[in-house]
C-alpha atoms as a PDB file:
ATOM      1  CA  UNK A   1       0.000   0.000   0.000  1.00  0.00           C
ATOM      2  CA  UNK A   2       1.537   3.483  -0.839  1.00  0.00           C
ATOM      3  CA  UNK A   3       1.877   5.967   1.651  1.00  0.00           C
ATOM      4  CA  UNK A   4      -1.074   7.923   0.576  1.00  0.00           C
ATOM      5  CA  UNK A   5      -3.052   5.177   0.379  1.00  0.00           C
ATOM      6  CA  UNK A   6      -2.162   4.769   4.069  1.00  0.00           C
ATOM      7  CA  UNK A   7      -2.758   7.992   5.193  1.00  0.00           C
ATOM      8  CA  UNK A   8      -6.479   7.923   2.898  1.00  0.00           C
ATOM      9  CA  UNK A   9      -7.175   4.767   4.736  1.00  0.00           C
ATOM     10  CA  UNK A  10      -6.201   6.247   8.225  1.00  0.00           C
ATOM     11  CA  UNK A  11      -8.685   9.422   7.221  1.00  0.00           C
ATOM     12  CA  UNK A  12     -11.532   7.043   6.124  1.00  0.00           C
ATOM     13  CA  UNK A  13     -11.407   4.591   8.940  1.00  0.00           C
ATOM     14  CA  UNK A  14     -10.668   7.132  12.018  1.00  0.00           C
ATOM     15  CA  UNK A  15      -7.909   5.048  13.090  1.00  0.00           C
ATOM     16  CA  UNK A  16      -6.207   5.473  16.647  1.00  0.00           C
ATOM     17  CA  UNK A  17      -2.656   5.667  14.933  1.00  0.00           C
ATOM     18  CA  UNK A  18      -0.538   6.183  11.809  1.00  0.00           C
ATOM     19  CA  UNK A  19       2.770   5.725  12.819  1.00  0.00           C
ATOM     20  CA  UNK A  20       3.822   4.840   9.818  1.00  0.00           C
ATOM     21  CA  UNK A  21       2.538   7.293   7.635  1.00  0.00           C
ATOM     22  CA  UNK A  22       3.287  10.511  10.097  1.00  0.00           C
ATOM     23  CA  UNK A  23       4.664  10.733  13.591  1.00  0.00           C
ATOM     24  CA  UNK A  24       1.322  12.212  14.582  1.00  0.00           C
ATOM     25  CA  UNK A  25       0.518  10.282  17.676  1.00  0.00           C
ATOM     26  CA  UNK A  26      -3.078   9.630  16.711  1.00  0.00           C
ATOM     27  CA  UNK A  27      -5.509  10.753  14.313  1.00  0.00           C
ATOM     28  CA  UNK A  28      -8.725  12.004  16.534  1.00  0.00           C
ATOM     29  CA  UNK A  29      -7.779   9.626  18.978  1.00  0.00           C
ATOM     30  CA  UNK A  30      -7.330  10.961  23.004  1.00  0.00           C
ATOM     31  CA  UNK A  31      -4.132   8.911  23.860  1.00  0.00           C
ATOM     32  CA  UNK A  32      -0.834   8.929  21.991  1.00  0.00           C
ATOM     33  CA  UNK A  33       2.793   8.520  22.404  1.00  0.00           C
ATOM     34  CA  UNK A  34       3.081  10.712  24.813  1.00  0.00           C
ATOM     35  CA  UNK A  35       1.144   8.906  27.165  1.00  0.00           C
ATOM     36  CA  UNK A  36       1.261   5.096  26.085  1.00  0.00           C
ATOM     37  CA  UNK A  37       5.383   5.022  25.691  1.00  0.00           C
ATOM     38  CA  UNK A  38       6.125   6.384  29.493  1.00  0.00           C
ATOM     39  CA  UNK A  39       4.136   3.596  30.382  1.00  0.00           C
ATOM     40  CA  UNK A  40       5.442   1.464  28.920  1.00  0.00           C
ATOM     41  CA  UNK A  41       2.236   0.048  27.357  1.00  0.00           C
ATOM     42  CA  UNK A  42       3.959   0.871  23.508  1.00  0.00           C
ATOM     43  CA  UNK A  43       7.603   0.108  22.370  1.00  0.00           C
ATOM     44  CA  UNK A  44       8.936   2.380  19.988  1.00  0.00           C
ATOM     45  CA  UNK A  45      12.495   2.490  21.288  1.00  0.00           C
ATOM     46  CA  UNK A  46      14.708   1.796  24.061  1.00  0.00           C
ATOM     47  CA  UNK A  47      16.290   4.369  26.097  1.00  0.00           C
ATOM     48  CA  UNK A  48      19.973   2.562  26.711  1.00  0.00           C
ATOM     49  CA  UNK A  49      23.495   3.716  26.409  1.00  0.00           C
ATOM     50  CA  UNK A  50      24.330   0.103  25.677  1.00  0.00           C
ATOM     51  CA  UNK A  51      25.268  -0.054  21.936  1.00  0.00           C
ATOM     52  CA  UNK A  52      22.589  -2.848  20.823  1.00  0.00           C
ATOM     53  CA  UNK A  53      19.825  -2.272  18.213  1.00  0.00           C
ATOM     54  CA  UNK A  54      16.533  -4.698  17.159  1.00  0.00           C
ATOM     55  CA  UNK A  55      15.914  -5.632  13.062  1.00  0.00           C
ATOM     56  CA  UNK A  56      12.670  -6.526  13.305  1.00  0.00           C
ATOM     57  CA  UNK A  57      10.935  -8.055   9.546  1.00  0.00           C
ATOM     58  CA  UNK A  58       7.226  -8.072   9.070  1.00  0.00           C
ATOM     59  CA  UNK A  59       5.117  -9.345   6.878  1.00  0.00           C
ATOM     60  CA  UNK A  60       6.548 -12.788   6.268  1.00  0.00           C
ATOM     61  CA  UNK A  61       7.280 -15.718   6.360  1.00  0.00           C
ATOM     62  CA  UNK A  62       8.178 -15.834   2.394  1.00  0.00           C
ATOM     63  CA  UNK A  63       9.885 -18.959   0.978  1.00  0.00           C
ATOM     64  CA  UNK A  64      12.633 -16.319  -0.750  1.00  0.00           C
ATOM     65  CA  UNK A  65      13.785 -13.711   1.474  1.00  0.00           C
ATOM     66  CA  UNK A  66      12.995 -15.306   4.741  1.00  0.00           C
ATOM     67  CA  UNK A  67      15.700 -17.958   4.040  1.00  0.00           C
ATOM     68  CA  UNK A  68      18.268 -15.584   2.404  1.00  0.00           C
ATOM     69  CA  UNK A  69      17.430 -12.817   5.528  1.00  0.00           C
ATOM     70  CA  UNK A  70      18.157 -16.003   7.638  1.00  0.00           C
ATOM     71  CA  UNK A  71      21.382 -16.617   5.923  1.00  0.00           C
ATOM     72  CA  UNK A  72      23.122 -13.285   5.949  1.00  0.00           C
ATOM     73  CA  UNK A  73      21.832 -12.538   9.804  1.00  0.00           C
ATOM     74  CA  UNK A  74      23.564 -15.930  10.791  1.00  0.00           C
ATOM     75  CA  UNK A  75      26.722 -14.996   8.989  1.00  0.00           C
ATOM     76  CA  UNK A  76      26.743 -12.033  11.082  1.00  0.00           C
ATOM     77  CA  UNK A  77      25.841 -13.411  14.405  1.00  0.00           C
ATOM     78  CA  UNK A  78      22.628 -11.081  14.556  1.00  0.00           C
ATOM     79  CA  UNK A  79      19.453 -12.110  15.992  1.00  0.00           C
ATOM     80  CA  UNK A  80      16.172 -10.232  14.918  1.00  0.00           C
ATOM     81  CA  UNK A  81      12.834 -10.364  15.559  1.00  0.00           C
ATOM     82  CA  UNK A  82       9.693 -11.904  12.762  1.00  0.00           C
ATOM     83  CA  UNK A  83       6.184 -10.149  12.983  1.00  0.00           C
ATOM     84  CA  UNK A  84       4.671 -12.686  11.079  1.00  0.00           C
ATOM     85  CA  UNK A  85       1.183 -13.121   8.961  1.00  0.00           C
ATOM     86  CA  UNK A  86      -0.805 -15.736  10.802  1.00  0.00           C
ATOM     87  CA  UNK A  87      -1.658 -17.650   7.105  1.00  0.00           C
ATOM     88  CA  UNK A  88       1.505 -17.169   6.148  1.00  0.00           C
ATOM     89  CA  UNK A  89       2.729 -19.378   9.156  1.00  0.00           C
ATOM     90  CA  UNK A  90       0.215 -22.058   8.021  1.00  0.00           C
ATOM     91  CA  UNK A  91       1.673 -22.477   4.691  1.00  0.00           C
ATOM     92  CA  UNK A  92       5.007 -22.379   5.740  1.00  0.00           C
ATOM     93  CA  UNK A  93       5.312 -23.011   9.340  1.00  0.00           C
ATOM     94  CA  UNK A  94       9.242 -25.033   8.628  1.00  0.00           C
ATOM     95  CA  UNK A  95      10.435 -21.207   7.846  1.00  0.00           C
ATOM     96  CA  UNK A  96       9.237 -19.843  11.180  1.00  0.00           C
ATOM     97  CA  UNK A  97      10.290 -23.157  12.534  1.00  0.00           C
ATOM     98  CA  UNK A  98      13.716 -22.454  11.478  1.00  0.00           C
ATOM     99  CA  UNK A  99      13.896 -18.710  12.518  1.00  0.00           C
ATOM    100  CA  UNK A 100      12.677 -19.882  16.151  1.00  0.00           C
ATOM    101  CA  UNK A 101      15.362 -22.920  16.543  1.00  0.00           C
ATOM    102  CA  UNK A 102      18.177 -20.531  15.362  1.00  0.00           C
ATOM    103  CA  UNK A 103      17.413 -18.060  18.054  1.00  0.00           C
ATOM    104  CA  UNK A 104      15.208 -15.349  16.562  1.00  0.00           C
ATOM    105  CA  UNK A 105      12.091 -14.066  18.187  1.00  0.00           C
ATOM    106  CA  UNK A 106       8.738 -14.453  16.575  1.00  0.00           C
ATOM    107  CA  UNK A 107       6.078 -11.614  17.019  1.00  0.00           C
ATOM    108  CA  UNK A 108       2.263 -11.807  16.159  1.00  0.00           C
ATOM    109  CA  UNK A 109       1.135  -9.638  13.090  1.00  0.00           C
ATOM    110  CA  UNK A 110      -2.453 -10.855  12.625  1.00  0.00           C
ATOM    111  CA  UNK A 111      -3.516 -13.364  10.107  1.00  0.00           C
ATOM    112  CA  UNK A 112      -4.785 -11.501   7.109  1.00  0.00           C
ATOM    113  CA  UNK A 113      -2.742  -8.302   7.794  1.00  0.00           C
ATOM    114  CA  UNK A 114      -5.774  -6.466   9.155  1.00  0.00           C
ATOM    115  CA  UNK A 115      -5.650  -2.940   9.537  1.00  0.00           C
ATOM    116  CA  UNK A 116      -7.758  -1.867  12.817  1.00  0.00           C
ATOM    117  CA  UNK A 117     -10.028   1.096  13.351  1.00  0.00           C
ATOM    118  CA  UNK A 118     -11.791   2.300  15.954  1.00  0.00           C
ATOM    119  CA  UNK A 119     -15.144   0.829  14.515  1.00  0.00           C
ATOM    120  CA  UNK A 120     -13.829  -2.978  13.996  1.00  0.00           C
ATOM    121  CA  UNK A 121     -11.417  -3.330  16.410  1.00  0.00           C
ATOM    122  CA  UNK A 122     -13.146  -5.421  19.308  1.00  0.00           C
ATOM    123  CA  UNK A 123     -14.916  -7.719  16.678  1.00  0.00           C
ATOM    124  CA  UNK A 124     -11.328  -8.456  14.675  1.00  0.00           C
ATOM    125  CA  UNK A 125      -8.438  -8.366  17.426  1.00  0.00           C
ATOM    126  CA  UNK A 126      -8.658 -11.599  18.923  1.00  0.00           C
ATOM    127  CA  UNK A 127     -10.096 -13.383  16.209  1.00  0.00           C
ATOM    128  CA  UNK A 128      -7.152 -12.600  13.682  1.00  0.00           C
ATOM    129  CA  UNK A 129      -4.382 -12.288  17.084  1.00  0.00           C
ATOM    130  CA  UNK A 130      -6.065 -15.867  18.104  1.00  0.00           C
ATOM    131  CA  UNK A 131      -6.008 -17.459  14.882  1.00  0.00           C
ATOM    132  CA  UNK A 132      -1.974 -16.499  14.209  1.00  0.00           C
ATOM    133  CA  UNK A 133      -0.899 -17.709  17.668  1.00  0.00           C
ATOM    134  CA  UNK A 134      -2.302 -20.728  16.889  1.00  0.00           C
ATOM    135  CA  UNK A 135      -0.611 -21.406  13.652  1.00  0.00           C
ATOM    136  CA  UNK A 136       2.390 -19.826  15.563  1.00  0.00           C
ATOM    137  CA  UNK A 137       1.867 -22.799  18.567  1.00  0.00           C
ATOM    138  CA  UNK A 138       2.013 -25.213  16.105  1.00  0.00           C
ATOM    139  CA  UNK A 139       5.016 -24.175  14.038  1.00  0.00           C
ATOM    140  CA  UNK A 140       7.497 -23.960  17.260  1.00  0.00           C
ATOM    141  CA  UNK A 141       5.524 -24.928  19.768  1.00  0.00           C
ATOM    142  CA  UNK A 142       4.830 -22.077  21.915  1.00  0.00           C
ATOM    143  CA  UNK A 143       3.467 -18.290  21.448  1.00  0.00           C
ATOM    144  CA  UNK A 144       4.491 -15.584  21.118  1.00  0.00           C
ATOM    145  CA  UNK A 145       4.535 -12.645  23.829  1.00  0.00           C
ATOM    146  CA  UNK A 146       5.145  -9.376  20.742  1.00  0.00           C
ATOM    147  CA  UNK A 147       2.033  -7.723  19.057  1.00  0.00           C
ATOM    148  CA  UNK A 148       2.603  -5.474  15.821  1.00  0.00           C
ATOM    149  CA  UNK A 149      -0.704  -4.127  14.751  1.00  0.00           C
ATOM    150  CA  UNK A 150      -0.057  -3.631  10.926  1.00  0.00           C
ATOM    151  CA  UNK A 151       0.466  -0.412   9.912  1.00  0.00           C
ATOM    152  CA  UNK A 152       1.456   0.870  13.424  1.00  0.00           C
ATOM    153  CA  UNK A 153      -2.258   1.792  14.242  1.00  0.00           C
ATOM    154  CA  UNK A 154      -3.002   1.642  17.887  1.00  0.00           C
ATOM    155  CA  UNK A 155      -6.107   2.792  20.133  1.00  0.00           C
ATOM    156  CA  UNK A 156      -6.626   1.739  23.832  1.00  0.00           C
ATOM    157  CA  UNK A 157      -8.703  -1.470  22.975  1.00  0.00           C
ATOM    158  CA  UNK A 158      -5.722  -2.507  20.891  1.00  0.00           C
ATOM    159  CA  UNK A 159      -3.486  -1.768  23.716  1.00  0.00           C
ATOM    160  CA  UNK A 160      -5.708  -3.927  26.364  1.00  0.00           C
ATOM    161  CA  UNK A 161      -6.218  -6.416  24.140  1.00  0.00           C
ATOM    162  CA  UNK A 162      -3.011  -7.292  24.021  1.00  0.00           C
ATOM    163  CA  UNK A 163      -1.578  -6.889  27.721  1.00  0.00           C
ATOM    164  CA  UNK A 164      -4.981  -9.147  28.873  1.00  0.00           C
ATOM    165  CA  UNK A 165      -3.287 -11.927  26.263  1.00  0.00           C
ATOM    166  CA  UNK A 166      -0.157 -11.446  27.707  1.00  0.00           C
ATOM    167  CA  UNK A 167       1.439  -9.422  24.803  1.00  0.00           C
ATOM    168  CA  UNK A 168       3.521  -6.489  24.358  1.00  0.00           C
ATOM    169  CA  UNK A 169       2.484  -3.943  21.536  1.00  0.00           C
ATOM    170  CA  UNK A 170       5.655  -3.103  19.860  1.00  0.00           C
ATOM    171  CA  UNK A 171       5.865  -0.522  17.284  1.00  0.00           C
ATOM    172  CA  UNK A 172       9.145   1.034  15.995  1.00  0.00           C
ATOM    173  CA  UNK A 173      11.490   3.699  15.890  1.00  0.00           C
ATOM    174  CA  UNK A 174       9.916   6.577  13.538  1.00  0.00           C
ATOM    175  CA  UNK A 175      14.038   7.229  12.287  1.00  0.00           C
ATOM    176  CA  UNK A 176      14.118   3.911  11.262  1.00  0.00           C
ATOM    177  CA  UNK A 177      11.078   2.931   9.248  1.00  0.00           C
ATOM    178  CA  UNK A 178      13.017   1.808   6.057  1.00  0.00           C
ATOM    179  CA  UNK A 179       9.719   1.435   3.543  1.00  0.00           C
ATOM    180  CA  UNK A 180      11.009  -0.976   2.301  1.00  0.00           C
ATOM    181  CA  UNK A 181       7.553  -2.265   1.349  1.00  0.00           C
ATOM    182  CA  UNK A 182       7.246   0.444  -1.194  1.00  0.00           C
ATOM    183  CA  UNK A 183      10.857  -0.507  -3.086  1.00  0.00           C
ATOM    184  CA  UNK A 184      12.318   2.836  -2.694  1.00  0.00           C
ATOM    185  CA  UNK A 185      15.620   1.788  -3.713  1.00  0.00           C
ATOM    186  CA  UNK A 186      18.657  -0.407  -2.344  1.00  0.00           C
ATOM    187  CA  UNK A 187      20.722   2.509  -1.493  1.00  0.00           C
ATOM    188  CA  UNK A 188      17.859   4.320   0.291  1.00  0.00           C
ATOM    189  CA  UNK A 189      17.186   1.228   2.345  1.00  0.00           C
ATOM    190  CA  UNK A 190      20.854   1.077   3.641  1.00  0.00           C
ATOM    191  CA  UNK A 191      20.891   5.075   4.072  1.00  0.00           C
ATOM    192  CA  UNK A 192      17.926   5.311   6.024  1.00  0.00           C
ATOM    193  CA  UNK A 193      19.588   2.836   8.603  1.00  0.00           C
ATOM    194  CA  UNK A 194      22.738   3.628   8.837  1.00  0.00           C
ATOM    195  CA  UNK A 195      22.063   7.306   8.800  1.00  0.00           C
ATOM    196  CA  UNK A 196      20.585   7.386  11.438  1.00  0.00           C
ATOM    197  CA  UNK A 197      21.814   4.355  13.902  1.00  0.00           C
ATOM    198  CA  UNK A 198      21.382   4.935  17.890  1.00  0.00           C
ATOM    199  CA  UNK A 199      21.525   2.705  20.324  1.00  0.00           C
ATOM    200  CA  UNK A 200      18.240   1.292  20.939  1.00  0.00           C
ATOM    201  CA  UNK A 201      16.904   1.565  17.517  1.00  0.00           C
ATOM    202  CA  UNK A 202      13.877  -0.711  16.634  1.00  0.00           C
ATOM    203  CA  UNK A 203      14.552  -0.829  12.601  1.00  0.00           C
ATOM    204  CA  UNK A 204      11.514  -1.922  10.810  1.00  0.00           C
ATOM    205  CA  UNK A 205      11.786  -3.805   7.341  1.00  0.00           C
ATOM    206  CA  UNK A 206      10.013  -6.744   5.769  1.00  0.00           C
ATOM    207  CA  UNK A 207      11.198  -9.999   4.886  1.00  0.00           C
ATOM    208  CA  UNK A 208       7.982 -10.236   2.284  1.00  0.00           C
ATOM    209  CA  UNK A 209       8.138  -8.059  -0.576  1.00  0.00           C
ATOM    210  CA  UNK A 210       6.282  -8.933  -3.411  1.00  0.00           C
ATOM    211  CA  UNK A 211       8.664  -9.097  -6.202  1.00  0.00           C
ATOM    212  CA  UNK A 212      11.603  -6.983  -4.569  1.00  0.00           C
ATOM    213  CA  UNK A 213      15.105  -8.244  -3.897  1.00  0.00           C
ATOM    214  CA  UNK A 214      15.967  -4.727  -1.839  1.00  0.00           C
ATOM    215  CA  UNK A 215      15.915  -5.783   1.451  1.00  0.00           C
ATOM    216  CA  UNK A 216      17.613  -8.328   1.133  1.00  0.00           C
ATOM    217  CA  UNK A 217      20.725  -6.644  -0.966  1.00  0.00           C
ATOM    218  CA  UNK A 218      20.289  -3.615   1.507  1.00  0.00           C
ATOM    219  CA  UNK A 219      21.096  -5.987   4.205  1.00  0.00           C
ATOM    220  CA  UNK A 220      24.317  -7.491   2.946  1.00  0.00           C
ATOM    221  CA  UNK A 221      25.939  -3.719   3.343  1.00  0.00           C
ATOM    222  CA  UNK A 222      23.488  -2.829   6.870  1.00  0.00           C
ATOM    223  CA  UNK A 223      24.797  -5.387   8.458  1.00  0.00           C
ATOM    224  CA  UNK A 224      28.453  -5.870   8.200  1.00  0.00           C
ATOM    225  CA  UNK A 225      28.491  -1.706   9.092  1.00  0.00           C
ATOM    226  CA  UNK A 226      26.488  -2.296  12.009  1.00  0.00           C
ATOM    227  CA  UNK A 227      29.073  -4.289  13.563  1.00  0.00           C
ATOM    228  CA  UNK A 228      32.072  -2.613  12.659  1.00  0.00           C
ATOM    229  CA  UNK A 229      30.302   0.264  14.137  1.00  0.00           C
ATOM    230  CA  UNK A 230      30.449  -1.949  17.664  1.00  0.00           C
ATOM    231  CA  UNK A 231      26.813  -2.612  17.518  1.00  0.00           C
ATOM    232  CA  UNK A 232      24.855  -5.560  18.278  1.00  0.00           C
ATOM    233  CA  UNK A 233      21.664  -6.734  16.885  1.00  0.00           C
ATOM    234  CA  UNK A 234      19.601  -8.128  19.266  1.00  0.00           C
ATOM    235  CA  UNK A 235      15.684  -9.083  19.688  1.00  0.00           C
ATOM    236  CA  UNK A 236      13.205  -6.964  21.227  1.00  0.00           C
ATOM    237  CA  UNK A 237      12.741  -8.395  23.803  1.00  0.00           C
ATOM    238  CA  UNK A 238      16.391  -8.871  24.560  1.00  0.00           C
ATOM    239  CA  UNK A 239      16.531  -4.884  23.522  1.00  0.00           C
ATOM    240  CA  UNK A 240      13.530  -4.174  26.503  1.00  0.00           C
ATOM    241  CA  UNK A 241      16.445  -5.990  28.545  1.00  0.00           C
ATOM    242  CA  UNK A 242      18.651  -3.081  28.159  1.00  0.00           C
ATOM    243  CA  UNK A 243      16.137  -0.326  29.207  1.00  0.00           C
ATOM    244  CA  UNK A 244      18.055   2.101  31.003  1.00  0.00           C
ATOM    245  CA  UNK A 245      16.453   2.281  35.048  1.00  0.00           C
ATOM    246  CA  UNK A 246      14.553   6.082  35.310  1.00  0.00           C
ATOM    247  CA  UNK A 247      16.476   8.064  38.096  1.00  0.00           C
ATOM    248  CA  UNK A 248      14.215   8.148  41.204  1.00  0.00           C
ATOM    249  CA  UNK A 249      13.412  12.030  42.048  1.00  0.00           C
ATOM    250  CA  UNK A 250      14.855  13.423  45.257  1.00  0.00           C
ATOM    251  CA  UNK A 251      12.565  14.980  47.439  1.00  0.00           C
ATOM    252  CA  UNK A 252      13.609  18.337  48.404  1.00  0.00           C
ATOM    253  CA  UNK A 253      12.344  18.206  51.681  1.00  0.00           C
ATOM    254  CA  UNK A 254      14.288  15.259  52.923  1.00  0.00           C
ATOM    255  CA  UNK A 255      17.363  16.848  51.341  1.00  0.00           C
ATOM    256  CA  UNK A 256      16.869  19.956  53.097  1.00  0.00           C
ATOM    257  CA  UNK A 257      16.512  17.497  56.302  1.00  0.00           C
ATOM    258  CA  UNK A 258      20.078  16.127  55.651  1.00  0.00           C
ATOM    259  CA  UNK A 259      21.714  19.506  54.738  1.00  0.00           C
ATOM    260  CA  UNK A 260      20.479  20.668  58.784  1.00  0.00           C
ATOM    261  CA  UNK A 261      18.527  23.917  56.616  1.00  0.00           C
END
């Protein structure tokens, strides 16, 4: 889908979110960044000084690029994280089988790709969540505790949803949304990463592409910089690891009580 396509979509349906058309928090909706990230109720990044960043790849599995993604991340020693399309899974659950045994993280991305809205929300969420952890269960034999709503749109019953199943909503770093999906170019793909690489980057591309070899060429060049540059790629949930601890507030009055004023 093109990015005005998106954003027409977003308009039409009165969606809680657009992330990845425009860093507006919401669209019309009363609770955005600003209020889910500090909660931690929404991942976009990960405040750490530690130098490790998350690849995360939606869309698949694909019987193309997952493999060759699989092959250059392992000849890296980088570990990433799958969103993955619940129908997808059942037709090839050995991919996602793979991905799992060699130590990458598998996220839930709905089974038919389903963009929510604030009118079909609570009649699709745990229908199309349900029906992908199930073909996830019986790929590698557990599920999966990462939810990427598809196309980064979020409202509060997508955010409850989720935590009451146990799942994290995980979105992604708005510097780091490669579009990739829309073929934009090899050199673009490996510009808009490197660019703009900071510790605790979620990086968002897509290991099923219709047609497009990019990602995967992009990657042969993202990667090997990436660790020369001393980073590590890690998966989110190894990334939440690294959160760096908030420091407590002093209160003023016991410090006053100290100093004898």
């Amino acid at each position: 889908m093109r990015k005005w396509q998106t954003l027409a979509l977003a308009l039409l349906l009165g969606t809680g979110s657009l992330s990845c058309a425009s860093p507006a928090a919401a669209l019309g909706a009363p609770k955005g960044r600003d209020y889910y990230e500090p909660r931690g109720e929404i991942v976009w990044e990960v405040a750490t000084d530690d130098k490790v960043v998350a690849l995360t790849f939606d869309d698949g599995p694909d019987p193309t690029q997952t493999p060759a993604i699989l092959h250059l991340l392992d000849q890296y020693q980088a570990k990433a994280t799958f969103f993955v399309i619940g129908n997808r899974v059942s037709r090839f659950p050995e991919l996602v089988k793979t991905a799992s045994a060699k130590g990458h993280e598998i996220g839930n991305h709905t089974y038919n790709h389903t963009y929510f809205s604030a009118g079909n929300t609570a009649r699709l969420f745990d229908k199309e969540v349900t029906l992908t952890e199930e073909s996830i269960y019986n790929a590698i034999g557990k599920h999966s505790s990462l939810f990427r709503p598809p196309g980064g749109y979020y409202n509060s019953i997508i955010v409850n949803s989720s935590h009451a199943k146990g799942m994290q909503v995980i979105l992604w770093s708005w510097h780091q949304d490669t579009k990739d999906w829309s073929r934009p170019g090899v050199n673009r793909i490996i510009n808009k990463v490197l660019n703009n690489l900071h510790s605790g980057d979620i990086i968002l591309m897509h290991d099923h592409v219709e047609g497009s070899t990019q990602t995967v060429a992009a990657l042969k060049a993202i990667l090997p910089e990436i660790q020369k540059r001393g980073y590590r790629c890690v998966t989110v949930s190894e990334l939440m690891k690294h959160q760096k601890q908030a420091q407590p507030v002093k209160d003023s009055h016991d410090e006053s009580k100290r100093s004898g004023l």
